[in-house]
N, C-alpha and C. Protein backbone atom coordinates (compact mmCIF):
# COMPACT_ATOMS: atom_id res chain seq x y z
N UNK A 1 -6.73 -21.22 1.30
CA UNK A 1 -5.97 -20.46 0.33
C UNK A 1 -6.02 -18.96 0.65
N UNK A 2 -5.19 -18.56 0.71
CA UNK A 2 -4.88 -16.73 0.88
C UNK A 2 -4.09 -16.12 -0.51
N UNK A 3 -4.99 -15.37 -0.96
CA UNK A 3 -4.22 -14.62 -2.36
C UNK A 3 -4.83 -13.19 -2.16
N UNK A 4 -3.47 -12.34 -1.81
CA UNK A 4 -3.94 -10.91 -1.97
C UNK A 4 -3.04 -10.17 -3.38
N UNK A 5 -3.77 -9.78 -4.03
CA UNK A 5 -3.35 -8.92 -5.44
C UNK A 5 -3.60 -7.77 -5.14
N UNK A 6 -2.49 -6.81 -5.13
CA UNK A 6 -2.51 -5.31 -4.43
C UNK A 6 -1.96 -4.42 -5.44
N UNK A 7 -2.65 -3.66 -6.03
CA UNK A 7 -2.00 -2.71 -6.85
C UNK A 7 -1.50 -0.85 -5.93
N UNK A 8 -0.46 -0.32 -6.05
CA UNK A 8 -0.07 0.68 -5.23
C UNK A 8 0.30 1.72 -6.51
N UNK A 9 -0.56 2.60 -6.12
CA UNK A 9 -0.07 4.08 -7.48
C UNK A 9 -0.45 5.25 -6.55
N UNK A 10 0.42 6.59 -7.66
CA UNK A 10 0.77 7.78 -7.35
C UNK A 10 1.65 8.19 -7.98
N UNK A 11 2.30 9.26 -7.61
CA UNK A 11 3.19 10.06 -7.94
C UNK A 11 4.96 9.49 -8.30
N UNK A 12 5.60 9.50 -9.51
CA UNK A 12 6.97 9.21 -9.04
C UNK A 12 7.94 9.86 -7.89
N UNK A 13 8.18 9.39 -6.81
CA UNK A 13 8.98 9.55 -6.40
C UNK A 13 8.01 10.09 -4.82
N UNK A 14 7.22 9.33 -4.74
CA UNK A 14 6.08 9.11 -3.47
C UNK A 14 6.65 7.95 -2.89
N UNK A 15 7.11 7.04 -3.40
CA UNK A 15 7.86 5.80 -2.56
C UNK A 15 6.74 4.80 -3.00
N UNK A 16 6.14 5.11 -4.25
CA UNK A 16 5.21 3.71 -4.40
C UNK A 16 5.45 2.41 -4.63
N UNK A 17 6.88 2.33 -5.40
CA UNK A 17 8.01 0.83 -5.53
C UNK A 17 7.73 0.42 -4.08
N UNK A 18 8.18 1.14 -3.47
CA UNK A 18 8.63 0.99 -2.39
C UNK A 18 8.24 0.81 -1.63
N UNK A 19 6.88 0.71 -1.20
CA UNK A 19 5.47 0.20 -0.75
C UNK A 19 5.69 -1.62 -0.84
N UNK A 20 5.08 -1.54 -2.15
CA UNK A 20 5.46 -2.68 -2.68
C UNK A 20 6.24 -3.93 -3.06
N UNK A 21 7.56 -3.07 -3.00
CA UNK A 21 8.70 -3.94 -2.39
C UNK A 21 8.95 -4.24 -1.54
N UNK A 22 8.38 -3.75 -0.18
CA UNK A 22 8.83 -4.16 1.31
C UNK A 22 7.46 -5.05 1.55
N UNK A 23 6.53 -4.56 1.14
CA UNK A 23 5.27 -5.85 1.01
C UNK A 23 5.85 -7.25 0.71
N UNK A 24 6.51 -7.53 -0.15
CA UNK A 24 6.94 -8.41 -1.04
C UNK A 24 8.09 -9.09 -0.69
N UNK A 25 8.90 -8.25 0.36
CA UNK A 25 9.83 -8.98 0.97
C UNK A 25 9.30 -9.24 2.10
N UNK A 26 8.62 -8.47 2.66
CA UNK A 26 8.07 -9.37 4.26
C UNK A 26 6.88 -10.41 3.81
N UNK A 27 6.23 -10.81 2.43
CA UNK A 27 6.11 -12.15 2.52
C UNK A 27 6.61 -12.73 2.25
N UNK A 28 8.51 -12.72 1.52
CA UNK A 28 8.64 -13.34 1.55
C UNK A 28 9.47 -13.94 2.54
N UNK A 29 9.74 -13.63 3.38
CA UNK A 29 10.72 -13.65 4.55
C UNK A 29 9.77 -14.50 5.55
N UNK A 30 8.25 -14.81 5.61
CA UNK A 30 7.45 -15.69 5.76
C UNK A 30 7.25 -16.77 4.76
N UNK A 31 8.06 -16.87 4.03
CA UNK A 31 8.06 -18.40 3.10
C UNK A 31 6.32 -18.01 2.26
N UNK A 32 5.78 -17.25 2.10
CA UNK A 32 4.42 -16.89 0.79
C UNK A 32 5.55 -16.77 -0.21
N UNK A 33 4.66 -16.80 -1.36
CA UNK A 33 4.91 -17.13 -2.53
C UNK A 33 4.68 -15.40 -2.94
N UNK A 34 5.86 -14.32 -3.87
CA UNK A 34 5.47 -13.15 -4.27
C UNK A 34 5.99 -13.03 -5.27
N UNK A 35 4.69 -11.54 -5.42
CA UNK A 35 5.58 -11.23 -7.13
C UNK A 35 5.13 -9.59 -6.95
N UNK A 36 6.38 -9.22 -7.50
CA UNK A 36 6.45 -7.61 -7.37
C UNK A 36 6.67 -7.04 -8.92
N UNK A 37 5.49 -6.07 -9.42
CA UNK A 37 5.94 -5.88 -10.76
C UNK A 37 5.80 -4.34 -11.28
N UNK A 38 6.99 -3.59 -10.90
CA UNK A 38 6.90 -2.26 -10.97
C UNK A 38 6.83 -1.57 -12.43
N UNK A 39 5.77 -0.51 -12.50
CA UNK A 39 5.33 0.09 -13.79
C UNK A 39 5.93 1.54 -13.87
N UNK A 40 7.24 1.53 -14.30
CA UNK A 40 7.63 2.70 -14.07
C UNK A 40 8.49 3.29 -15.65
N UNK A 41 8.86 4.88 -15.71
CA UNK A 41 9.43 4.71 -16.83
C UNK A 41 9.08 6.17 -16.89
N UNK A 42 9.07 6.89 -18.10
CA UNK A 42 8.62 8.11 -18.74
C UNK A 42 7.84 8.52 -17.25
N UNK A 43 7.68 7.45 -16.61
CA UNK A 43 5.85 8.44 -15.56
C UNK A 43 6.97 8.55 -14.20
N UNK A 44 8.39 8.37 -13.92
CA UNK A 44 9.30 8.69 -12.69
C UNK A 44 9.25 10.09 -12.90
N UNK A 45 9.60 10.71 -11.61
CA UNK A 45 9.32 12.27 -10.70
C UNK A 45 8.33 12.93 -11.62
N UNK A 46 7.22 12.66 -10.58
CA UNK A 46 6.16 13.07 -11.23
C UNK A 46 4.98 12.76 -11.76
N UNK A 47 5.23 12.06 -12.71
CA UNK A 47 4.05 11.11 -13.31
C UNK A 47 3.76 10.13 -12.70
N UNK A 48 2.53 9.58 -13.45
CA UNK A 48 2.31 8.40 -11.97
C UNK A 48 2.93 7.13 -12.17
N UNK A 49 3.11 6.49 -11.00
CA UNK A 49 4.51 5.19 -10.93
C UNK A 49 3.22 4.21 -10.11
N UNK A 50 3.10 3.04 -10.90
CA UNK A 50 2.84 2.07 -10.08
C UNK A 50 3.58 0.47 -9.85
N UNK A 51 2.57 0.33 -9.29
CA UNK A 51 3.52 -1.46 -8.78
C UNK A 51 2.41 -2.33 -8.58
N UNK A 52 2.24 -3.51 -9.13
CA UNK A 52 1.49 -4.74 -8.83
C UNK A 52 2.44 -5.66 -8.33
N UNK A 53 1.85 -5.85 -6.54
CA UNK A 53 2.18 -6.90 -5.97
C UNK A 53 1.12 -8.06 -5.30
N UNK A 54 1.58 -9.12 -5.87
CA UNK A 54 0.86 -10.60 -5.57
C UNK A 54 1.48 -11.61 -4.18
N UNK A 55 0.69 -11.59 -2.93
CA UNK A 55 1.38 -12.33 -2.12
C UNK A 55 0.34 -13.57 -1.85
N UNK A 56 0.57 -14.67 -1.87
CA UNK A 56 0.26 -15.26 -1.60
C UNK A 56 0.52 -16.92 -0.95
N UNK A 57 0.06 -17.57 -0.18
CA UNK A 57 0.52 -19.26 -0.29
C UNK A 57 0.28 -20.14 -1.23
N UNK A 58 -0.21 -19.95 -2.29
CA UNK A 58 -0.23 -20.84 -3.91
C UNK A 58 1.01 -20.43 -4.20
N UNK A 59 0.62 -21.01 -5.71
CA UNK A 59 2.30 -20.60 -6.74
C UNK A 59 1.03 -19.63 -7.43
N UNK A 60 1.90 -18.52 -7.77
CA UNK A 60 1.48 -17.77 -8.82
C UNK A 60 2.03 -17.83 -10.40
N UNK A 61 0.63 -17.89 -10.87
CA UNK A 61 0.71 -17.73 -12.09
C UNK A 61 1.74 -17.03 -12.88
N UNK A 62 0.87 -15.72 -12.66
CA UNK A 62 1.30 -14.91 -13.73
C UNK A 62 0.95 -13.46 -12.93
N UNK A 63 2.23 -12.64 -13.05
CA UNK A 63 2.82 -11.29 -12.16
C UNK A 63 1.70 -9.92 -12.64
N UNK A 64 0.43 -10.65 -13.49
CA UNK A 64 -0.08 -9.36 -13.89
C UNK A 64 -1.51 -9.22 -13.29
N UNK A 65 -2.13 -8.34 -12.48
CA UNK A 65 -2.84 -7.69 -12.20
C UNK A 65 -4.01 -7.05 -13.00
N UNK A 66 -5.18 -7.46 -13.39
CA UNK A 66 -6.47 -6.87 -13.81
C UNK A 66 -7.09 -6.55 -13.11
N UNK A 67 -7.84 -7.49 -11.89
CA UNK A 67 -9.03 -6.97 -10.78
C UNK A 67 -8.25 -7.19 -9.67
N UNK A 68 -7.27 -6.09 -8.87
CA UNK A 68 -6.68 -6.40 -7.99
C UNK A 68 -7.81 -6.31 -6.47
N UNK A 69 -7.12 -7.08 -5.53
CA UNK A 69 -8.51 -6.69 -4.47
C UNK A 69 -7.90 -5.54 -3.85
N UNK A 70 -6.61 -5.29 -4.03
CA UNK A 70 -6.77 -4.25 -2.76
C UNK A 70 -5.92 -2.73 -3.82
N UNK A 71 -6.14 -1.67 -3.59
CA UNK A 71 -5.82 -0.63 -4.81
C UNK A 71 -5.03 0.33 -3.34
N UNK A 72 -4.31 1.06 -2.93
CA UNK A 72 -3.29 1.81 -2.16
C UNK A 72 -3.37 2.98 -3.63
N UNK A 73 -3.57 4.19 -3.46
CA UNK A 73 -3.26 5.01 -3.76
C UNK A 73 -2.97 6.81 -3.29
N UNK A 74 -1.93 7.87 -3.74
CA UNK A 74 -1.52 8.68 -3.19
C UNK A 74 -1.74 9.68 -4.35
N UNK A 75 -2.37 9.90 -5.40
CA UNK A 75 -2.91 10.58 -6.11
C UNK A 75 -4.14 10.35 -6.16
N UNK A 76 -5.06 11.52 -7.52
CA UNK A 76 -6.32 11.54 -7.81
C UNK A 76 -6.10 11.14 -9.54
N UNK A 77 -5.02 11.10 -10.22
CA UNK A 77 -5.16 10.40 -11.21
C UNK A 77 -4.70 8.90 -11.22
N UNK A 78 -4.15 8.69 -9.83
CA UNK A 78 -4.42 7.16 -10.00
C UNK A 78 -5.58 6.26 -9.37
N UNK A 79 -6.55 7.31 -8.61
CA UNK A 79 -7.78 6.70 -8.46
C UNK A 79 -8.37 7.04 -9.27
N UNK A 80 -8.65 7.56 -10.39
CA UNK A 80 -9.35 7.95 -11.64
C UNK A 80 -8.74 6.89 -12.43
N UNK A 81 -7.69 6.02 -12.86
CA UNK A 81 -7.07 5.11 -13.61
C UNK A 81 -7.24 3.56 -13.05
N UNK A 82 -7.29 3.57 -11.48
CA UNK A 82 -7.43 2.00 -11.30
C UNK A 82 -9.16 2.20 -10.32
N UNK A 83 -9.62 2.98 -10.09
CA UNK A 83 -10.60 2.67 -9.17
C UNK A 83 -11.86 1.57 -9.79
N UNK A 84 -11.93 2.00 -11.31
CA UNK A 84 -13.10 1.07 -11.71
C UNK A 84 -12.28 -0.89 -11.77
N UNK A 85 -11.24 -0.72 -11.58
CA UNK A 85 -9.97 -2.34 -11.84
C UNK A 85 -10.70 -2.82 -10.45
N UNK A 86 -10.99 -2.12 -9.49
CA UNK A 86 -10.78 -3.07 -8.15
C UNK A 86 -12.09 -3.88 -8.18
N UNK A 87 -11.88 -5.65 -7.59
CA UNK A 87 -12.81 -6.57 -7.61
C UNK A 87 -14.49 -5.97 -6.29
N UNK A 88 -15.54 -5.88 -6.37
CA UNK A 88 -16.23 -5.62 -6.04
C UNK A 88 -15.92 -6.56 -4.42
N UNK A 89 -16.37 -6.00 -3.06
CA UNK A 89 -15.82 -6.34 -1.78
C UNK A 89 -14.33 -5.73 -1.76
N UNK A 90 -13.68 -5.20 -2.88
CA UNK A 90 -12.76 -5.14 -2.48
C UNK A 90 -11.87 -3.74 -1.30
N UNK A 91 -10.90 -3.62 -1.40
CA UNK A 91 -10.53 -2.53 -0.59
C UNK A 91 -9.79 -1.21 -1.24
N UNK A 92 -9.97 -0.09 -1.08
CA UNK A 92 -9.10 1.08 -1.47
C UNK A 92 -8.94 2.14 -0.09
N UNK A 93 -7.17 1.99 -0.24
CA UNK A 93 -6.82 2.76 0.71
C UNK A 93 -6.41 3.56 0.13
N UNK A 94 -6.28 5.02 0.49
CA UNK A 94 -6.08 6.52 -0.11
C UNK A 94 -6.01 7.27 0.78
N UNK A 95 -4.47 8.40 0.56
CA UNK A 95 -4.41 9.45 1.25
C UNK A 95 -4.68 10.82 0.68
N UNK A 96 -6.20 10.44 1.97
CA UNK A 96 -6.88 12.17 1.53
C UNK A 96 -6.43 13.15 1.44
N UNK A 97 -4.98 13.53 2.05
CA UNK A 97 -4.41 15.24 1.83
C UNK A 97 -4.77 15.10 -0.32
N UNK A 98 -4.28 14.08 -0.68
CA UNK A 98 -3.75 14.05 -2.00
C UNK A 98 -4.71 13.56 -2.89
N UNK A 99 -5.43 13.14 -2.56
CA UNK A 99 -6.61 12.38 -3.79
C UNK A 99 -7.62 13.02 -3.45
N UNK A 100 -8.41 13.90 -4.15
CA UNK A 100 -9.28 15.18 -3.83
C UNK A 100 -11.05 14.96 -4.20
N UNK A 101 -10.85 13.75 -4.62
CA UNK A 101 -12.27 13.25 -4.76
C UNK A 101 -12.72 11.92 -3.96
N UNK A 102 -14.06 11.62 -3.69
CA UNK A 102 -14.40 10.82 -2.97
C UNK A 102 -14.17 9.38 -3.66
N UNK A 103 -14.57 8.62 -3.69
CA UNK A 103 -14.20 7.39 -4.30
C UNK A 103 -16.05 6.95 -4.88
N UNK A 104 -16.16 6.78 -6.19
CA UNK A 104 -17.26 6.61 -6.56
C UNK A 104 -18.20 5.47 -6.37
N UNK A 105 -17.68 4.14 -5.96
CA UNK A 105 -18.23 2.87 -5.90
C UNK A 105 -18.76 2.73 -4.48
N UNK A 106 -19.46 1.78 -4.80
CA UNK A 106 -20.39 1.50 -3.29
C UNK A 106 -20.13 0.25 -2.81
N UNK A 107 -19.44 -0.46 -3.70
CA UNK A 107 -19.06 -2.07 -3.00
C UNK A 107 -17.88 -2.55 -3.09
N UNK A 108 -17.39 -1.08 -2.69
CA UNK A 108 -15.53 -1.77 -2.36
C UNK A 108 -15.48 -0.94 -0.22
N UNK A 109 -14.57 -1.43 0.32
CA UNK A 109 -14.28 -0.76 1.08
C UNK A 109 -13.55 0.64 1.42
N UNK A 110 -13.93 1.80 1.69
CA UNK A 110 -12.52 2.60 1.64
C UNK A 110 -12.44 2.96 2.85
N UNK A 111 -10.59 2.80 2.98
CA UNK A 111 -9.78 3.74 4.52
C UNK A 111 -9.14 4.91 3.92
N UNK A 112 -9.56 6.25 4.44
CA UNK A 112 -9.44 7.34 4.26
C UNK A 112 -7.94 8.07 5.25
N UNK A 113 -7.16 8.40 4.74
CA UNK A 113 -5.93 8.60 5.69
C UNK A 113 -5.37 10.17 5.23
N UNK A 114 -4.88 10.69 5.94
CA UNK A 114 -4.60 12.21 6.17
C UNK A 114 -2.79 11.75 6.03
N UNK A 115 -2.30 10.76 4.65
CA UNK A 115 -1.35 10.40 5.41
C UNK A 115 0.06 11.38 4.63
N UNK A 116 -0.23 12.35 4.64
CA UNK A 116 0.96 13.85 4.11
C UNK A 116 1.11 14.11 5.92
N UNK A 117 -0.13 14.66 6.18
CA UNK A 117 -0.43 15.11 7.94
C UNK A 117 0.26 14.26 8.74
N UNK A 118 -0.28 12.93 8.86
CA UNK A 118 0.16 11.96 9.51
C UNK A 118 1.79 12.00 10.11
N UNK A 119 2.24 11.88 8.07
CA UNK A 119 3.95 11.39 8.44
C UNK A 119 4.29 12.94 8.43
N UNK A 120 3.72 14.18 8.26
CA UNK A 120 4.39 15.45 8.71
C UNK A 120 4.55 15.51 10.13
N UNK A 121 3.91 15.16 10.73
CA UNK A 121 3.77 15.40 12.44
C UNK A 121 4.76 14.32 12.86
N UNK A 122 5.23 13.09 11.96
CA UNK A 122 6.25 12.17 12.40
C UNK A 122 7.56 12.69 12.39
N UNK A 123 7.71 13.72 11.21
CA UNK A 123 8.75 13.90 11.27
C UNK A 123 9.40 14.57 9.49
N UNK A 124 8.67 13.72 8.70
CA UNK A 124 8.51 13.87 7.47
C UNK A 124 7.73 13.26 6.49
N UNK A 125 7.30 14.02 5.43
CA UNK A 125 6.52 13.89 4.27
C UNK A 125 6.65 12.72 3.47
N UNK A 126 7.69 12.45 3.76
CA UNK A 126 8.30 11.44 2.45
C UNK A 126 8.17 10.05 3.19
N UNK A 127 7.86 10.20 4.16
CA UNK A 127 7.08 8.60 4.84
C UNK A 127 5.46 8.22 4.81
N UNK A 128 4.38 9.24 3.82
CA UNK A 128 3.29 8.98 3.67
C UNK A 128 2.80 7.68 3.52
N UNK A 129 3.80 7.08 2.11
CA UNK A 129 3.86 5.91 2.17
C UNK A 129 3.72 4.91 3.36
N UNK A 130 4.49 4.93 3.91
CA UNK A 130 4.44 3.98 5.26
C UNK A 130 3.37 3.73 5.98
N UNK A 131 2.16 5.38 6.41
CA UNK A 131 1.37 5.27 6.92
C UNK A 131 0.46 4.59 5.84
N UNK A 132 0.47 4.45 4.83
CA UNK A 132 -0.68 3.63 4.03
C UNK A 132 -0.18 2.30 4.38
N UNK A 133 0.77 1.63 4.35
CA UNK A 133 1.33 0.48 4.24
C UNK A 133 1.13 -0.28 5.59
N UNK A 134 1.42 0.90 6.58
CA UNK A 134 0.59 0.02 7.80
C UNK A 134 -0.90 -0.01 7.53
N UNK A 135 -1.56 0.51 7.32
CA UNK A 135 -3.00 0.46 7.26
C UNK A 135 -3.27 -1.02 6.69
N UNK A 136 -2.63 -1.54 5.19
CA UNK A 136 -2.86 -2.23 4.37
C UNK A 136 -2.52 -3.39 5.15
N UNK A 137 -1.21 -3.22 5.90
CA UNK A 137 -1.09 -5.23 6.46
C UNK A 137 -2.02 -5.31 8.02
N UNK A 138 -2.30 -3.86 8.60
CA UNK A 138 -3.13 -4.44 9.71
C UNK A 138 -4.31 -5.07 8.67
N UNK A 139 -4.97 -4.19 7.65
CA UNK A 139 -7.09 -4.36 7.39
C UNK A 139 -6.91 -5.64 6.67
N UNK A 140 -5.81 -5.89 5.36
CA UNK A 140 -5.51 -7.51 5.08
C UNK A 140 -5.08 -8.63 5.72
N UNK A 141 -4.37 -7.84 6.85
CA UNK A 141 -3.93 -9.30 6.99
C UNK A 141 -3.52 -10.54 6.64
N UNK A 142 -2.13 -10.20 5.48
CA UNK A 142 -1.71 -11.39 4.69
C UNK A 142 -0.10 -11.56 5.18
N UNK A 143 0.31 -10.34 5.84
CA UNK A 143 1.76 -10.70 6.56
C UNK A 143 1.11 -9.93 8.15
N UNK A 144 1.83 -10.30 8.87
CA UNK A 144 1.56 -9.56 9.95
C UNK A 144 2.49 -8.21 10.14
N UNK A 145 2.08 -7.29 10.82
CA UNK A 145 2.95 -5.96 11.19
C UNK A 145 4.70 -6.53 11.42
N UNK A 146 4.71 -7.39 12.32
CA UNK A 146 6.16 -7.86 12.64
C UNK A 146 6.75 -8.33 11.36
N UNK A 147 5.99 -8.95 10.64
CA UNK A 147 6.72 -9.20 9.15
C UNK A 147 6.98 -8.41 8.19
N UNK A 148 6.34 -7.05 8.39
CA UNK A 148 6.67 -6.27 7.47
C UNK A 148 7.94 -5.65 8.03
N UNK A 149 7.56 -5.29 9.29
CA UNK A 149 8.53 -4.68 10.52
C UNK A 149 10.34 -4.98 10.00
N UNK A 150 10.20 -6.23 10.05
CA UNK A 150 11.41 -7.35 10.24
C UNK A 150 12.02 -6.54 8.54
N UNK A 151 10.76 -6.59 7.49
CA UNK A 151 11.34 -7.21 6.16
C UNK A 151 12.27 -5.68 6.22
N UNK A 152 11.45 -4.58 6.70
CA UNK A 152 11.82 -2.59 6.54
C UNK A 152 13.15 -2.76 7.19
N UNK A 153 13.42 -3.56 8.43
CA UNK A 153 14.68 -3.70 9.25
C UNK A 153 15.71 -4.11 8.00
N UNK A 154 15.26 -5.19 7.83
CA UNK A 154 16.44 -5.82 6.66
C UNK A 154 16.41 -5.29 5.50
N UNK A 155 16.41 -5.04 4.75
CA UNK A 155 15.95 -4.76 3.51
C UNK A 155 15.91 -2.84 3.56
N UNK A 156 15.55 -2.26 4.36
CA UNK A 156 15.36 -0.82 4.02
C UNK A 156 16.88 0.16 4.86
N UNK A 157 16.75 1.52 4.90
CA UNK A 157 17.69 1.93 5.25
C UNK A 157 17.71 1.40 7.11
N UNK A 158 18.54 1.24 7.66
CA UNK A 158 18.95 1.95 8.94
C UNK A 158 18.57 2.91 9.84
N UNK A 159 18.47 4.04 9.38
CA UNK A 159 18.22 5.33 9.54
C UNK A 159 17.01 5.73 9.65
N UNK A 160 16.37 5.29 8.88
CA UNK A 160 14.92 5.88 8.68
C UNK A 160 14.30 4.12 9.34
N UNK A 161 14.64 3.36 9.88
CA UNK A 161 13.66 2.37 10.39
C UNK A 161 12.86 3.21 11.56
N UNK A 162 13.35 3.75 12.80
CA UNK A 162 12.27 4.04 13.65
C UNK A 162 10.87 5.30 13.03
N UNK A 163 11.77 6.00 12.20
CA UNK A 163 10.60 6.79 11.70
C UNK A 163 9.57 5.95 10.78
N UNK A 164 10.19 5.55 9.70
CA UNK A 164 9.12 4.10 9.42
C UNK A 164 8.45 3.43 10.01
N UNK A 165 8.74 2.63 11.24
CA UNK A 165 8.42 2.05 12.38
C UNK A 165 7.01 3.02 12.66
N UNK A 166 6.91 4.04 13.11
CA UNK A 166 5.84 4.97 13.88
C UNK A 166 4.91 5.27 12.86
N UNK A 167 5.10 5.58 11.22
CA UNK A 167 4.56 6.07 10.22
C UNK A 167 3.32 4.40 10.26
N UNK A 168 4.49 3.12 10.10
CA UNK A 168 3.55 1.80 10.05
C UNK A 168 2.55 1.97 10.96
N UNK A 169 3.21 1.95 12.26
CA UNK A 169 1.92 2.39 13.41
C UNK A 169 0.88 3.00 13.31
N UNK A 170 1.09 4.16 13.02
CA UNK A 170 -0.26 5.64 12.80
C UNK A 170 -1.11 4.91 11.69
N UNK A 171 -0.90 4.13 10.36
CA UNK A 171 -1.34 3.47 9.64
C UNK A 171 -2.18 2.53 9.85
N UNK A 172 -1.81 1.44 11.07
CA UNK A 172 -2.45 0.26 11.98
C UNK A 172 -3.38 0.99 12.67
N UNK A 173 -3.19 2.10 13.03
CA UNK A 173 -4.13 2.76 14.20
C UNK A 173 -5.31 3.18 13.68
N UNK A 174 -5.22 3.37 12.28
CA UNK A 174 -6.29 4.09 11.16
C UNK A 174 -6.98 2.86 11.05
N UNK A 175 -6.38 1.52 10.46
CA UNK A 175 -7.02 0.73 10.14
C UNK A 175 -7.97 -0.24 11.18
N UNK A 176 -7.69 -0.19 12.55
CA UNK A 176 -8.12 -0.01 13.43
C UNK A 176 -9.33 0.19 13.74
N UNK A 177 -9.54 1.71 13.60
CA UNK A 177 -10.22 2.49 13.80
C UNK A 177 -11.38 2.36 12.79
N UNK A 178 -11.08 2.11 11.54
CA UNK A 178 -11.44 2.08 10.24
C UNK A 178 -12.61 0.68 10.27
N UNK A 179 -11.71 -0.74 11.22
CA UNK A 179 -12.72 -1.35 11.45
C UNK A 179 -13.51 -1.40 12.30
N UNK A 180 -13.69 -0.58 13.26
CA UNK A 180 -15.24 -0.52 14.25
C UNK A 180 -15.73 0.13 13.75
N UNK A 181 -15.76 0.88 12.57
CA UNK A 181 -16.56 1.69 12.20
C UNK A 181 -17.62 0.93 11.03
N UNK A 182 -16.70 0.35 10.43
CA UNK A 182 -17.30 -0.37 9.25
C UNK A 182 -18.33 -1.18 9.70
């Protein structure tokens, strides 16, 4: 059985849906079972926007998220709001330009990413996202890179696939890195 419950927060208009939705289509474009459930509203440009996504090969229950294992975040008030939610072993990925405190727990994993820097040197800011998102399907491993790859091809713009494409990369390369260290 493989069940990853991934919660993704930050800022409106950071691309955190959007994380989450291309998660959700590249499992499902591998026949997993998903559920994408975006928390948005009063907290768009600006406030914080999140998304609970469930991929897995069971049937899922139910689309809601309490102890997710894996937490993606691009603020410091949404690691102040979900960091105590995540299941103990579990994982938190966070980009350090933007979340300004360390992460307080001792028995979750964290990958630390520079990822404002990252996707600035790609080309642009507004692909931070991406570099977290590769990080998340290399260190889980619940779709592979090519499946996410495929889902961003279909499903996302045109235009922005190769810059996406390189942002996923720099992301894989962290997570990578992230595991010989661990």
């Amino acid at each position: 059985m493989m069940t990853q419950e991934i919660i993704f927060a930050g800022f409106g208009g950071q691309g955190i849906l959007s994380m989450g939705k291309f998660l959700a289509f590249g499992g499902m474009d591998v026949d997993m079972n998903v559920s994408w459930c975006p928390s948005y509203g009063p907290e768009m440009r600006g406030g914080t926007a999140n998304c609970s996504v469930i991929v897995s090969d069971e049937e899922i229950g139910a689309p809601i998220i309490t102890a997710p294992d894996t937490l993606v975040v691009m603020n410091r008030p949404s690691l102040d709001k979900f960091e105590s939610t995540v299941k103990p072993g579990g994982l938190i990925i966070l980009d350090s330009n933007l979340v300004t405190r360390d992460v307080k727990r001792e028995d979750v994993t964290v990958i630390r990413i520079p990822a404002q820097d990252e996707a600035g040197a790609i080309g642009s800011v507004k692909i931070a996202n991406m570099v977290l998102l590769g990080a998340l399907v290399e260190k889980i491993q619940i779709i592979s890179e090519e499946a996410l790859l495929a889902a961003l091809k279909g499903h996302g713009k045109e235009a922005f696939f190769e810059m996406n494409k390189k942002a996923i990369d720099k992301g894989v390369e962290y997570a990578k890195k992230e595991a010989v260290m661990a």
